[in-house]
N, C-alpha and C. Protein backbone atom coordinates (compact mmCIF):
# COMPACT_ATOMS: atom_id res chain seq x y z
N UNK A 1 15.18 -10.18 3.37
CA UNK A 1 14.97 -8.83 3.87
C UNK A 1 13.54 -8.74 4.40
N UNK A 2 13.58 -8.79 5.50
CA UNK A 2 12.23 -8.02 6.02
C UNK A 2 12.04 -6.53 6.71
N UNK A 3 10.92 -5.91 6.22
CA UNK A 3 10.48 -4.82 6.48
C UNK A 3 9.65 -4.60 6.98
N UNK A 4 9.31 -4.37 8.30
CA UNK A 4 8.39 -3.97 9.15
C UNK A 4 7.10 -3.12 8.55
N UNK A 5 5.50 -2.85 8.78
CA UNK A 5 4.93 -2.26 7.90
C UNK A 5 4.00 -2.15 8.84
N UNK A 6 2.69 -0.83 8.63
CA UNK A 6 1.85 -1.02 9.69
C UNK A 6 2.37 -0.09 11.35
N UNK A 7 3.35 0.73 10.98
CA UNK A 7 3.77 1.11 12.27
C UNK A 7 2.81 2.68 12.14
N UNK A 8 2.45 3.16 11.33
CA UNK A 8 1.52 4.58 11.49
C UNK A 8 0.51 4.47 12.91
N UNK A 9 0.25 3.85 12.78
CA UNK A 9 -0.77 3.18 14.09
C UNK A 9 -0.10 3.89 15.04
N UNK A 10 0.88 3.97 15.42
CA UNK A 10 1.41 4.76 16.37
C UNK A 10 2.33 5.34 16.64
N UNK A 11 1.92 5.93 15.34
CA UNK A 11 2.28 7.76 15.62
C UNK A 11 3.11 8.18 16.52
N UNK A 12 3.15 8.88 17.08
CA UNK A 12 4.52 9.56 17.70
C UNK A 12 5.84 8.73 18.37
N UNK A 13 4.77 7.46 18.12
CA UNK A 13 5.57 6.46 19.55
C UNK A 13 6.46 5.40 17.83
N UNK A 14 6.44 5.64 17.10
CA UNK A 14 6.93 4.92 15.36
C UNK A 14 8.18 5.26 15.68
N UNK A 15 9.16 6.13 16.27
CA UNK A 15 10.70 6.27 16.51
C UNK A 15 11.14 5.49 17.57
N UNK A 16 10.24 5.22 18.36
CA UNK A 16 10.57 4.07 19.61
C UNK A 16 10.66 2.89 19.56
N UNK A 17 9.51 2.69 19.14
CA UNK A 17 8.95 1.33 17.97
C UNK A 17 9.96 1.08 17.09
N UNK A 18 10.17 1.85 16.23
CA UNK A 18 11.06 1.50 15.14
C UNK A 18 12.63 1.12 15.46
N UNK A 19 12.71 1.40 16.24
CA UNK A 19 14.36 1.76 16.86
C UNK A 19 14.49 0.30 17.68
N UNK A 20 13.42 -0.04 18.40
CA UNK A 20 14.07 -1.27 19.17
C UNK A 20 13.80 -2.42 18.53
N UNK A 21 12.46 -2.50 17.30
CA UNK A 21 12.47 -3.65 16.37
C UNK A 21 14.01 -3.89 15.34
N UNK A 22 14.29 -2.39 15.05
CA UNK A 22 15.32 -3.02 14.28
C UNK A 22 17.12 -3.08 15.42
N UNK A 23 16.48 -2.38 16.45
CA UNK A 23 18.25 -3.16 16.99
C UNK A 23 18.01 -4.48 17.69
N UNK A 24 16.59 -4.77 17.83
CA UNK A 24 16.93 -6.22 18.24
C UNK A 24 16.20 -7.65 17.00
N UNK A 25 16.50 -7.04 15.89
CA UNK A 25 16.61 -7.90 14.88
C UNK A 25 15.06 -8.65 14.20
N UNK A 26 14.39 -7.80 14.65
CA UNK A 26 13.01 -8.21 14.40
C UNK A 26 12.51 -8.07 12.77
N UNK A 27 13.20 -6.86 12.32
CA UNK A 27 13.18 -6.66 10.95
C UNK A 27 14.21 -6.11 10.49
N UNK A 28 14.84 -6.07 9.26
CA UNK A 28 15.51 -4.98 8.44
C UNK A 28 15.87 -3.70 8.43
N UNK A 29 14.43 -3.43 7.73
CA UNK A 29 13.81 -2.07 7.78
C UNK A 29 12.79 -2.03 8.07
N UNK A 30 12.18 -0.26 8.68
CA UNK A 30 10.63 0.06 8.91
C UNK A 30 9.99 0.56 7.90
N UNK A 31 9.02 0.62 7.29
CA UNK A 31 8.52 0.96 6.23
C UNK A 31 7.33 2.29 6.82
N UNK A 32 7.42 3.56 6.34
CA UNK A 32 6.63 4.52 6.83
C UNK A 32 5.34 4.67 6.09
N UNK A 33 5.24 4.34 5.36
CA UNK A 33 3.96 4.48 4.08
C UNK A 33 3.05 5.71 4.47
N UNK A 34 1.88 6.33 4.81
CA UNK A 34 1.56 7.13 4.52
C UNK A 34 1.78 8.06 5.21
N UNK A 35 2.49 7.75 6.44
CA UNK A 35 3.14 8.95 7.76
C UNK A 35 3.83 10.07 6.80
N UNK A 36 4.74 9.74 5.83
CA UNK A 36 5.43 10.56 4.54
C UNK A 36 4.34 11.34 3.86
N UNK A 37 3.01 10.69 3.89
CA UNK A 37 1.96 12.22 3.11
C UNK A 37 1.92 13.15 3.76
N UNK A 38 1.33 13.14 5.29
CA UNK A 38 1.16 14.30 6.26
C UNK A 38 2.28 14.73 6.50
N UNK A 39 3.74 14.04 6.47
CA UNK A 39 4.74 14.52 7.38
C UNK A 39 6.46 13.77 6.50
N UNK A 40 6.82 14.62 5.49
CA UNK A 40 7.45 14.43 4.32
C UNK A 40 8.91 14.10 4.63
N UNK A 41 8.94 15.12 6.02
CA UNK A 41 10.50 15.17 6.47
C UNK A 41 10.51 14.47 7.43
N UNK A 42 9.85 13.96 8.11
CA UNK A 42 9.65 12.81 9.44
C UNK A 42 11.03 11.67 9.69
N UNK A 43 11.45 10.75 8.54
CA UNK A 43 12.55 10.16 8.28
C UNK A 43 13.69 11.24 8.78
N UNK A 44 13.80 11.96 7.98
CA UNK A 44 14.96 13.11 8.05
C UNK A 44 15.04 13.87 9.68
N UNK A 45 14.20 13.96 9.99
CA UNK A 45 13.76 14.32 11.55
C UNK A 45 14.00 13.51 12.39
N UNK A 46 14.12 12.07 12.07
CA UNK A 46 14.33 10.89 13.13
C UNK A 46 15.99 10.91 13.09
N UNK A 47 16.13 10.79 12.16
CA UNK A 47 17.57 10.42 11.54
C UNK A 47 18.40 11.93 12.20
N UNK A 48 18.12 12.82 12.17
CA UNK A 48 18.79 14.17 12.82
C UNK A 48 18.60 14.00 14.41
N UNK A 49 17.91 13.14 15.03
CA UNK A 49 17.73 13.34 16.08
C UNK A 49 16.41 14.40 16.89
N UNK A 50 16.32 15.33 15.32
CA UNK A 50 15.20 16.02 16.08
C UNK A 50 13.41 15.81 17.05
N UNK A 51 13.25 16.34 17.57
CA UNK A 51 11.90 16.13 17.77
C UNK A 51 10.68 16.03 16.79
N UNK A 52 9.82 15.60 16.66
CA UNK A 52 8.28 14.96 15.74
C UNK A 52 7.73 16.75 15.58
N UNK A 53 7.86 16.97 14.59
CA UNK A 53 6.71 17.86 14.55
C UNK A 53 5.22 17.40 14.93
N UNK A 54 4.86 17.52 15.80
CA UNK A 54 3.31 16.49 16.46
C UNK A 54 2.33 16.87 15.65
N UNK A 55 1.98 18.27 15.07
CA UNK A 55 1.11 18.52 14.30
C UNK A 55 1.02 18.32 12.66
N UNK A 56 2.23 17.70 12.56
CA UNK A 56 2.21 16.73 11.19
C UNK A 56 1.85 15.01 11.20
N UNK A 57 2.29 14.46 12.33
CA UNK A 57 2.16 13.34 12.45
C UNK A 57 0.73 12.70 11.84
N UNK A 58 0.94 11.86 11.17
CA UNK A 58 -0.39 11.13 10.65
C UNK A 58 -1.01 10.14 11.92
N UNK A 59 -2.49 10.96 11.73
CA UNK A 59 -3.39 10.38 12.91
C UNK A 59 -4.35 9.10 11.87
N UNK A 60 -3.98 8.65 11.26
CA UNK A 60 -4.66 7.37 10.65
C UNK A 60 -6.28 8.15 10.23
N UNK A 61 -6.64 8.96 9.92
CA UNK A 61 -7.80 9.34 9.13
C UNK A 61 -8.29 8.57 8.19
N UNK A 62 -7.28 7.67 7.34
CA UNK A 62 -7.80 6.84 6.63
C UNK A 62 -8.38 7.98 5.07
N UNK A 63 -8.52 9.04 4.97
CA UNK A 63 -8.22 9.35 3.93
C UNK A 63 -7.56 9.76 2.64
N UNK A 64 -6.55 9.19 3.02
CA UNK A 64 -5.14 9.28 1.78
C UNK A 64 -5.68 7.53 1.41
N UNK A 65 -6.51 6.80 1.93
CA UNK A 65 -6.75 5.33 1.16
C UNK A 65 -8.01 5.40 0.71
N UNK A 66 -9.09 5.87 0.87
CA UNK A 66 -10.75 6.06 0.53
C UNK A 66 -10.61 7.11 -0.28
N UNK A 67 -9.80 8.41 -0.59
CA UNK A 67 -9.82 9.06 -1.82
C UNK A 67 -9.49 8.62 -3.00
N UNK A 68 -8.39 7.14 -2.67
CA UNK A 68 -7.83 6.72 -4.03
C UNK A 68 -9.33 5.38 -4.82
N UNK A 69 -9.89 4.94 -3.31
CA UNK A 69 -10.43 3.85 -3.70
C UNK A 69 -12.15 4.52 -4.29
N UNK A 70 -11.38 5.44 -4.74
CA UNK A 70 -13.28 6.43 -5.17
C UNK A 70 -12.59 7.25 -6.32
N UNK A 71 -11.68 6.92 -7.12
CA UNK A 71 -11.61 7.93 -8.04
C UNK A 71 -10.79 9.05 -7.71
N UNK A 72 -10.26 9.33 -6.11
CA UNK A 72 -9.58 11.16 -6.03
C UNK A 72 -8.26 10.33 -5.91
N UNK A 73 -7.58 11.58 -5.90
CA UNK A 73 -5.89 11.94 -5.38
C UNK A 73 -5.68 11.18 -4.27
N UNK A 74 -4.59 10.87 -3.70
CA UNK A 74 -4.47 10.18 -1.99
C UNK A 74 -3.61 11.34 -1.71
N UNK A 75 -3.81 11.46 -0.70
CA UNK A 75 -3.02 12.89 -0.15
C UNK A 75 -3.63 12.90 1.48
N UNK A 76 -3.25 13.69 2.55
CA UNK A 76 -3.66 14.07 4.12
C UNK A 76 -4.34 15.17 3.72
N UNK A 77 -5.76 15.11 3.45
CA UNK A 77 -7.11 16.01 3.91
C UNK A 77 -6.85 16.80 5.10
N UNK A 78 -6.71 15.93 5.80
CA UNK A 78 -7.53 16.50 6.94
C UNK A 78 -6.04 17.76 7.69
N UNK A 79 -4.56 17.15 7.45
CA UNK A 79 -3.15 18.26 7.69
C UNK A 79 -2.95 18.47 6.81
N UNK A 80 -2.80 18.49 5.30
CA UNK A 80 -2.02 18.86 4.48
C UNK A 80 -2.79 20.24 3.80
N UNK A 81 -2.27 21.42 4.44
CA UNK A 81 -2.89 22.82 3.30
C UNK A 81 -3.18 22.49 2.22
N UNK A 82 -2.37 21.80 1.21
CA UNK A 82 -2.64 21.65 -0.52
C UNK A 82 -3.98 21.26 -0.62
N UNK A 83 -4.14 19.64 0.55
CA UNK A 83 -5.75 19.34 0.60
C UNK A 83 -6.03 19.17 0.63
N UNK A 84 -6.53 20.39 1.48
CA UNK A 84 -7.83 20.89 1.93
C UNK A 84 -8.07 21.54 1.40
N UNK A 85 -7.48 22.75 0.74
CA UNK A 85 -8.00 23.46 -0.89
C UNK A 85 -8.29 22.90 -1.92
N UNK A 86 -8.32 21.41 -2.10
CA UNK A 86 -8.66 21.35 -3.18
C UNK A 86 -10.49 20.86 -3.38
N UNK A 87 -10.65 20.97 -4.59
CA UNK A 87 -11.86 20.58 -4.54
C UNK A 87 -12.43 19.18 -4.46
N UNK A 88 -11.46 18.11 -4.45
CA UNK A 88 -11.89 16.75 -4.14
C UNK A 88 -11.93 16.65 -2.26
N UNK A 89 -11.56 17.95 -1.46
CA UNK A 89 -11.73 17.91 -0.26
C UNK A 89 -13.14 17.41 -0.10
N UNK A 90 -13.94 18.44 -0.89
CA UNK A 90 -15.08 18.35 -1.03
C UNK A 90 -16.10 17.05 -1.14
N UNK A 91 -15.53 16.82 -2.04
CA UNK A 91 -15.83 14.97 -2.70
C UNK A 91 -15.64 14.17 -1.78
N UNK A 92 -14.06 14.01 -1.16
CA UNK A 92 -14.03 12.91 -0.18
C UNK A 92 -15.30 13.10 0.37
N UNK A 93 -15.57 14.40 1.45
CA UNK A 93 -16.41 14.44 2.50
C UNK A 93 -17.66 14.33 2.40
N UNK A 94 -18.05 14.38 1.28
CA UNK A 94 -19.47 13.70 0.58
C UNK A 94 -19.50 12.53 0.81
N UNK A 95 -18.08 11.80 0.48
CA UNK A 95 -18.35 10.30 0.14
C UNK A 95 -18.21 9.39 1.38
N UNK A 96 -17.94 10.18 2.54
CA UNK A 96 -17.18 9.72 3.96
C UNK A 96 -19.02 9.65 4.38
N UNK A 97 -19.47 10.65 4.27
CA UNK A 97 -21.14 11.04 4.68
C UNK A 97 -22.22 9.52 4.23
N UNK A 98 -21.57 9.42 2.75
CA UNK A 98 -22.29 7.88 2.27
C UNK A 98 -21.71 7.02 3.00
N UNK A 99 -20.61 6.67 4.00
CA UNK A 99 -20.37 5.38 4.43
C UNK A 99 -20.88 4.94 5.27
C-alpha cells in the first residue's frame, strides 16, 4: 500500500493532484495531514463533488508543526477561530519573532 503524502503544498490544486495520481496508479491513497486542521470537511467536500471552501484551505503557515515542537497545541493559528483565541496564539507569535 502506498500513500501519497506532502500534497498540502498545493492547496486548492490537492483534488486535481490527488485524482490523477490515484487513477493512474501512482499511489493507493492520498494522505491529507494537516489540510484536515484548517479545513475538517475538505475530504467530505471532494468526495460530494463540492467546491473548496478557499478560505479554509491550508496555506502551509507551518504553525500547526512549530506550536507542537515548543511545548503548544498544533492547531491552524492563523484560520481556525478556536486559535486565535487562545492564549498560546500569543506564545506561538513570540516564538515565530525568536526564529
Amino acid at each position: 500500500m502506498i500513500i501519497g503524502s506532502g500534497y498540502s503544498y498545493l492547496q486548492e490544486w490537492l483534488p486535481n493532484v490527488a485524482q490523477h495520481v490515484l487513477r493512474n496508479g501512482m499511489a493507493d491513497s492520498v494522505g491529507f495531514g494537516r489540510m484536515v486542521l484548517s479545513y475538517p470537511t475538505m475530504p467530505a467536500d471532494m468526495i460530494a463533488g463540492r467546491s473548496l471552501t478557499r478560505n479554509l484551505i491550508c496555506r502551509t503557515f507551518s504553525d500547526c508543526t512549530t506550536a507542537p515542537r515548543n511545548g503548544l497545541v498544533s492547531g491552524c493559528y492563523p484560520l481556525d477561530p478556536l486559535y486565535k483565541k487562545l492564549p498560546e496564539a500569543e506564545q506561538l507569535k513570540a516564538i515565530k519573532e525568536t526564529l
